[in-house]
PDB file of N, CA and C in Angstrom:
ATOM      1  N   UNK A   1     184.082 -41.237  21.059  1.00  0.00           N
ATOM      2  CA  UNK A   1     184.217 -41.950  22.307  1.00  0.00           C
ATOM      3  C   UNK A   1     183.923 -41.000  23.482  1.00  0.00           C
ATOM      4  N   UNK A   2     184.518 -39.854  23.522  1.00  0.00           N
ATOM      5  CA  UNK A   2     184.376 -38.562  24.445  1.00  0.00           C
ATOM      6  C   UNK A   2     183.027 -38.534  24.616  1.00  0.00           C
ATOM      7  N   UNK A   3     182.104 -37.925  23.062  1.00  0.00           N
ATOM      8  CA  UNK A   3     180.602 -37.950  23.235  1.00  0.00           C
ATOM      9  C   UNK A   3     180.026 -39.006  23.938  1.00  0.00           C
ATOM     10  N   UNK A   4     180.580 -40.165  23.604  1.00  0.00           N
ATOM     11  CA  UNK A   4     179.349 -41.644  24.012  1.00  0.00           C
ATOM     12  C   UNK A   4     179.100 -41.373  25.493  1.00  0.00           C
ATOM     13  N   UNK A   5     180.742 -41.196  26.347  1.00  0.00           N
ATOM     14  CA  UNK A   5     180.828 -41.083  27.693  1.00  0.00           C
ATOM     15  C   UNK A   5     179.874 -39.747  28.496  1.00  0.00           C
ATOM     16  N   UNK A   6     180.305 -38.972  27.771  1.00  0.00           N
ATOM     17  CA  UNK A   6     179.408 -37.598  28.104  1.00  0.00           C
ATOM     18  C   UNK A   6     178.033 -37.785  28.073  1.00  0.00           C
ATOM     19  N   UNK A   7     177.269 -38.518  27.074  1.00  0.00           N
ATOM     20  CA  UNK A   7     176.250 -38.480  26.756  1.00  0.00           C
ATOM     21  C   UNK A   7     175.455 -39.227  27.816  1.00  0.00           C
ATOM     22  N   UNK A   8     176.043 -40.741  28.148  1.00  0.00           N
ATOM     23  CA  UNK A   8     175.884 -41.688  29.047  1.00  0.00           C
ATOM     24  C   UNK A   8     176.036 -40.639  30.589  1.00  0.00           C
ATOM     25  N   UNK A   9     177.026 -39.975  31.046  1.00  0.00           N
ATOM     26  CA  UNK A   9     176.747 -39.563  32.259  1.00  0.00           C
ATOM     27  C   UNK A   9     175.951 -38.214  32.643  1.00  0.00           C
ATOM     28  N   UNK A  10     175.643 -37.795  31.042  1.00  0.00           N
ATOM     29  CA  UNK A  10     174.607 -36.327  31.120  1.00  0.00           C
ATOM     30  C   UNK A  10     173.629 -36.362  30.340  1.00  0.00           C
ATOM     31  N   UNK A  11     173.289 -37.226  29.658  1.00  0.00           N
ATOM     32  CA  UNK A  11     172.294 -37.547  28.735  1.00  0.00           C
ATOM     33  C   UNK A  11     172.456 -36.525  27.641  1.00  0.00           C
ATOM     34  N   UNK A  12     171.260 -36.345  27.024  1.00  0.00           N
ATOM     35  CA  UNK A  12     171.261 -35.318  25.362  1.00  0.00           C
ATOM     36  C   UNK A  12     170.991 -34.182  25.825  1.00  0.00           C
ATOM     37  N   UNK A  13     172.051 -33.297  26.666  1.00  0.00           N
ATOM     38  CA  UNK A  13     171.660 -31.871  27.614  1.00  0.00           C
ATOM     39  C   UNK A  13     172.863 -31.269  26.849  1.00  0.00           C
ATOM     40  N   UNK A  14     172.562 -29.981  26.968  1.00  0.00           N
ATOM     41  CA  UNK A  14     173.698 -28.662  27.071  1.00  0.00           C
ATOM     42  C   UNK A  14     174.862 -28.419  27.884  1.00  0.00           C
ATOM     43  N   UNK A  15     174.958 -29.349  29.020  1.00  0.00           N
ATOM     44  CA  UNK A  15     175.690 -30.202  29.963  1.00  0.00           C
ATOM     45  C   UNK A  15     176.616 -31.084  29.547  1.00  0.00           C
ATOM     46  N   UNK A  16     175.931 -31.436  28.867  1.00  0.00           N
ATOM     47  CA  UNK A  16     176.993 -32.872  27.620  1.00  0.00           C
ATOM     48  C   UNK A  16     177.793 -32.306  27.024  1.00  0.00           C
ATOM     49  N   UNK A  17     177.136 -31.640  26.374  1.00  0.00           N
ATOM     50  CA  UNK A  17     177.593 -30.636  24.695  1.00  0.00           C
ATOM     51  C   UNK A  17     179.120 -29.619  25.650  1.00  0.00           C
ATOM     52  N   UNK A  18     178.939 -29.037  26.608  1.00  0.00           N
ATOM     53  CA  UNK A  18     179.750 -28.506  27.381  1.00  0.00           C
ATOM     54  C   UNK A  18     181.002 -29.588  28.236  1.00  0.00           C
ATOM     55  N   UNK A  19     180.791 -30.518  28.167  1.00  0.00           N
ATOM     56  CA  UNK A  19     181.555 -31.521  28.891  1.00  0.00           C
ATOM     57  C   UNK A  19     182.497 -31.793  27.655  1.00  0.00           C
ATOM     58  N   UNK A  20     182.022 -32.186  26.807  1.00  0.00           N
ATOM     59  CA  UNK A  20     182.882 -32.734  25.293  1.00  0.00           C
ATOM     60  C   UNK A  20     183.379 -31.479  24.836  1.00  0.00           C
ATOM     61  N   UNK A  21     182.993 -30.371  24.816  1.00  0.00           N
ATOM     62  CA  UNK A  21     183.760 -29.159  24.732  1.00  0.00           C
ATOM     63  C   UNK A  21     185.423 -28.711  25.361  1.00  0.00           C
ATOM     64  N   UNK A  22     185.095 -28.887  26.974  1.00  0.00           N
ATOM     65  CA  UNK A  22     186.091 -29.097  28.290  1.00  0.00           C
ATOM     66  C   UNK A  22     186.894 -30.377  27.351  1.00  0.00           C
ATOM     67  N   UNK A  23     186.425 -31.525  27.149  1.00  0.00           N
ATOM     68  CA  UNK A  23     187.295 -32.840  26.728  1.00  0.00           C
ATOM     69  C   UNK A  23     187.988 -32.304  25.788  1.00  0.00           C
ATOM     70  N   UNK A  24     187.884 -31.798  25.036  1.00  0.00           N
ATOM     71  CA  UNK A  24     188.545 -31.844  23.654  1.00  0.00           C
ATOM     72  C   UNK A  24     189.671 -30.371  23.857  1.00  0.00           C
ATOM     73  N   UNK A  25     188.809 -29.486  24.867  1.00  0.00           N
ATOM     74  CA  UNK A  25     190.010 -28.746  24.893  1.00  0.00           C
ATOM     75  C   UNK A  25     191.251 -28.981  25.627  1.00  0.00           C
ATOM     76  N   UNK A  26     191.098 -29.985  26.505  1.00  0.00           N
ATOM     77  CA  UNK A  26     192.115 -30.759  27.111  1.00  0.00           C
ATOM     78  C   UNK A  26     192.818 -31.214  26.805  1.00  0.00           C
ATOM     79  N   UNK A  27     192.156 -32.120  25.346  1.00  0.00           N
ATOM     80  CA  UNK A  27     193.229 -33.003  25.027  1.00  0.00           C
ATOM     81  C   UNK A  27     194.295 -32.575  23.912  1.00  0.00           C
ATOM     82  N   UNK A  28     193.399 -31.079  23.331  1.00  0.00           N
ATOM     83  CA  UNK A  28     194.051 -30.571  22.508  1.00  0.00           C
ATOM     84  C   UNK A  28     195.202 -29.779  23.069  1.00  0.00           C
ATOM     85  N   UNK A  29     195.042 -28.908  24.283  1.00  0.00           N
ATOM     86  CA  UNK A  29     196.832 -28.510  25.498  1.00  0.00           C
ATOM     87  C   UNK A  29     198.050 -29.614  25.176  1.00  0.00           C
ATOM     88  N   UNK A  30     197.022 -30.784  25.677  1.00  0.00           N
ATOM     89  CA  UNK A  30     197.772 -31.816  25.958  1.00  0.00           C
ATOM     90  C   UNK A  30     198.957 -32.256  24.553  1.00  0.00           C
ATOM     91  N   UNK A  31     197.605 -32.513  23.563  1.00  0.00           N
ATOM     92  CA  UNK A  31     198.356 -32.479  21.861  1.00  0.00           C
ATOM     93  C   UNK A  31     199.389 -31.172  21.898  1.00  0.00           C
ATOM     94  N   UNK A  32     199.365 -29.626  22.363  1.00  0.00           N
ATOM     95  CA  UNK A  32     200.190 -28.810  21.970  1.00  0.00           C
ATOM     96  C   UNK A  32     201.090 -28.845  22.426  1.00  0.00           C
ATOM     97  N   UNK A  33     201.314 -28.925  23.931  1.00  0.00           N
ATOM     98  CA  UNK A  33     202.052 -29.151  24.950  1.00  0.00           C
ATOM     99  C   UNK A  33     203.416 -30.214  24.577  1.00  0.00           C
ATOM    100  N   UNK A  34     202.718 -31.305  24.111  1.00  0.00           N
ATOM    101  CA  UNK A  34     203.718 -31.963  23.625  1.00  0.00           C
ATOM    102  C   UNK A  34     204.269 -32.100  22.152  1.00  0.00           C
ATOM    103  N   UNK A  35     203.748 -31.447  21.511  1.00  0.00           N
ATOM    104  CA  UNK A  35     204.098 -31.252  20.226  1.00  0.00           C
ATOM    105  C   UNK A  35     205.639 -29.832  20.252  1.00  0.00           C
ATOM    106  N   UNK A  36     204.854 -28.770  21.458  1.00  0.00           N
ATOM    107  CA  UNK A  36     205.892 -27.548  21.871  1.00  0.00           C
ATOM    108  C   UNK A  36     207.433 -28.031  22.672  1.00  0.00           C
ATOM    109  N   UNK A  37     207.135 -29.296  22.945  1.00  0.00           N
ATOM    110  CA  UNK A  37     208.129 -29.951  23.835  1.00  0.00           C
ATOM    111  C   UNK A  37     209.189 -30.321  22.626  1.00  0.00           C
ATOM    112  N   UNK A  38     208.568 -31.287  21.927  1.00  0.00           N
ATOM    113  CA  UNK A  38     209.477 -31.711  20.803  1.00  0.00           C
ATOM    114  C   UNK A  38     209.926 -30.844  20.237  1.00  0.00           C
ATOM    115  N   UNK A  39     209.054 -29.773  19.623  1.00  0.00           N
ATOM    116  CA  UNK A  39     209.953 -28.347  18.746  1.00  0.00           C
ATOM    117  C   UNK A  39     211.166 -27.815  19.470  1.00  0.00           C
ATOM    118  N   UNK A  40     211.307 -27.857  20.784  1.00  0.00           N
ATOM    119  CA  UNK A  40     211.803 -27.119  21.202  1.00  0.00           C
ATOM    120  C   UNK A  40     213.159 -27.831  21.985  1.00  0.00           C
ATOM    121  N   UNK A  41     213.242 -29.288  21.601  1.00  0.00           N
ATOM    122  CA  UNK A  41     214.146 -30.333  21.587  1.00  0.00           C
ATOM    123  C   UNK A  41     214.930 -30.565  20.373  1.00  0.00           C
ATOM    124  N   UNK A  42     213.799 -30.445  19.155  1.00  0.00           N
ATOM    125  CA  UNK A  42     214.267 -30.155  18.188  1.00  0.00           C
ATOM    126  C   UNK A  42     215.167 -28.968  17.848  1.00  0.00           C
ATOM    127  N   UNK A  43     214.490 -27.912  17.805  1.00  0.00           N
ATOM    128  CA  UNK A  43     215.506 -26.598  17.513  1.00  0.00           C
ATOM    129  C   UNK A  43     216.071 -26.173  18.777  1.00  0.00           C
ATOM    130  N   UNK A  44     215.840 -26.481  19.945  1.00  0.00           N
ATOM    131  CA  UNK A  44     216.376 -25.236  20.788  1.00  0.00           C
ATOM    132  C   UNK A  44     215.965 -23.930  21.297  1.00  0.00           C
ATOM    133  N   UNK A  45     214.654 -24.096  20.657  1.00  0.00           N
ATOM    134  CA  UNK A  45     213.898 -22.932  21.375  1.00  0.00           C
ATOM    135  C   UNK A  45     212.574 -22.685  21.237  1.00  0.00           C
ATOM    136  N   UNK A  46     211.585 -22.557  21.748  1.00  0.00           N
ATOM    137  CA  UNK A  46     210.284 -22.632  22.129  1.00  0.00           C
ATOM    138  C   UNK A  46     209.798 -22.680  20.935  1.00  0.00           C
ATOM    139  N   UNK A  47     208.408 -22.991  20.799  1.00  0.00           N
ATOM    140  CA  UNK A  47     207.520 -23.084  19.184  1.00  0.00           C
ATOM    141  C   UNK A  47     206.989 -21.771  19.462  1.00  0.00           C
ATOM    142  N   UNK A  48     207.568 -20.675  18.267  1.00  0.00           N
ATOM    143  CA  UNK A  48     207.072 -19.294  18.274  1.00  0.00           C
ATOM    144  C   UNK A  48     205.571 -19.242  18.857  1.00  0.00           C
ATOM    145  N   UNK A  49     204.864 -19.875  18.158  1.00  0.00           N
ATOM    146  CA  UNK A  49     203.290 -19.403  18.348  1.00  0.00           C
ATOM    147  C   UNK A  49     203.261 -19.705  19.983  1.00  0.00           C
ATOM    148  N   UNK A  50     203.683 -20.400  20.762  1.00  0.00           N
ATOM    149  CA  UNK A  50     203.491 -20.364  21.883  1.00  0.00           C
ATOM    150  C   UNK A  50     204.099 -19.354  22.487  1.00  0.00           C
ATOM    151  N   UNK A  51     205.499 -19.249  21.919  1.00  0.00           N
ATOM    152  CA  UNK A  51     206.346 -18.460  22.733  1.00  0.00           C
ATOM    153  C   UNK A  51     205.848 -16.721  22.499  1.00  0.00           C
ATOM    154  N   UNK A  52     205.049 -16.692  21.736  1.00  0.00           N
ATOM    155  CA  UNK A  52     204.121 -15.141  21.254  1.00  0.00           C
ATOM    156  C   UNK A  52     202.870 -15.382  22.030  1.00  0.00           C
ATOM    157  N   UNK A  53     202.507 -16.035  22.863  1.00  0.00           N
ATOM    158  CA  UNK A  53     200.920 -16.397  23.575  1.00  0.00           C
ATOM    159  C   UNK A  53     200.036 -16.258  22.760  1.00  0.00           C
ATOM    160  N   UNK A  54     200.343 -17.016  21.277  1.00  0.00           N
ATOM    161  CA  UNK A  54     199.406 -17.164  20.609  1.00  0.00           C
ATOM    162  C   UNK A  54     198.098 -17.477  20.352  1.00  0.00           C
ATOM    163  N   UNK A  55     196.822 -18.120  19.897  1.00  0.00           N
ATOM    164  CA  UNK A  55     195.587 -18.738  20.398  1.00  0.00           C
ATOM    165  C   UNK A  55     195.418 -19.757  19.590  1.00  0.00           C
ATOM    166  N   UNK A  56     194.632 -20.890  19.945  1.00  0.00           N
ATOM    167  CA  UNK A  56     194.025 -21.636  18.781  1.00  0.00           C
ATOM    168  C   UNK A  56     193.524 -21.194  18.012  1.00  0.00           C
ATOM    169  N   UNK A  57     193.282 -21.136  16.290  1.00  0.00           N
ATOM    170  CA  UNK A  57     192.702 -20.274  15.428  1.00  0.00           C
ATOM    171  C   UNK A  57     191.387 -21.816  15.126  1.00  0.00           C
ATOM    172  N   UNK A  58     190.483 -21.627  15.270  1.00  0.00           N
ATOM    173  CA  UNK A  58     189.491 -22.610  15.187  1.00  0.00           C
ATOM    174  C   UNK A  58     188.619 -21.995  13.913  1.00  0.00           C
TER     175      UNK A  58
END
């Protein structure tokens, strides 16, 4: 869905490919962010890998 939109407002460019890049890393904060919220509702204290300034391992 990300691509279709990207593609439609940048066509088949390196522009695109970089836009859906930005998207996905967004939404993936967004996925950690709240996933670190719950852990830390859950136990009481931050989700290590964040709380170590860990990285995405891709």
């Amino acid at each position: 869905m990300l691509w279709r939109h990207d593609k439609r407002s940048y066509g088949r460019t390196a522009q695109a490919e970089k836009a859906l890049i930005r998207s996905l890393d967004y939404c993936e904060r967004l996925e950690r962010d709240v996933f670190a919220a719950r852990y830390g509702e859950q136990y009481g204290m931050p989700l290590p890998h964040m709380a170590a300034g860990g990285t995405v391992q891709r």
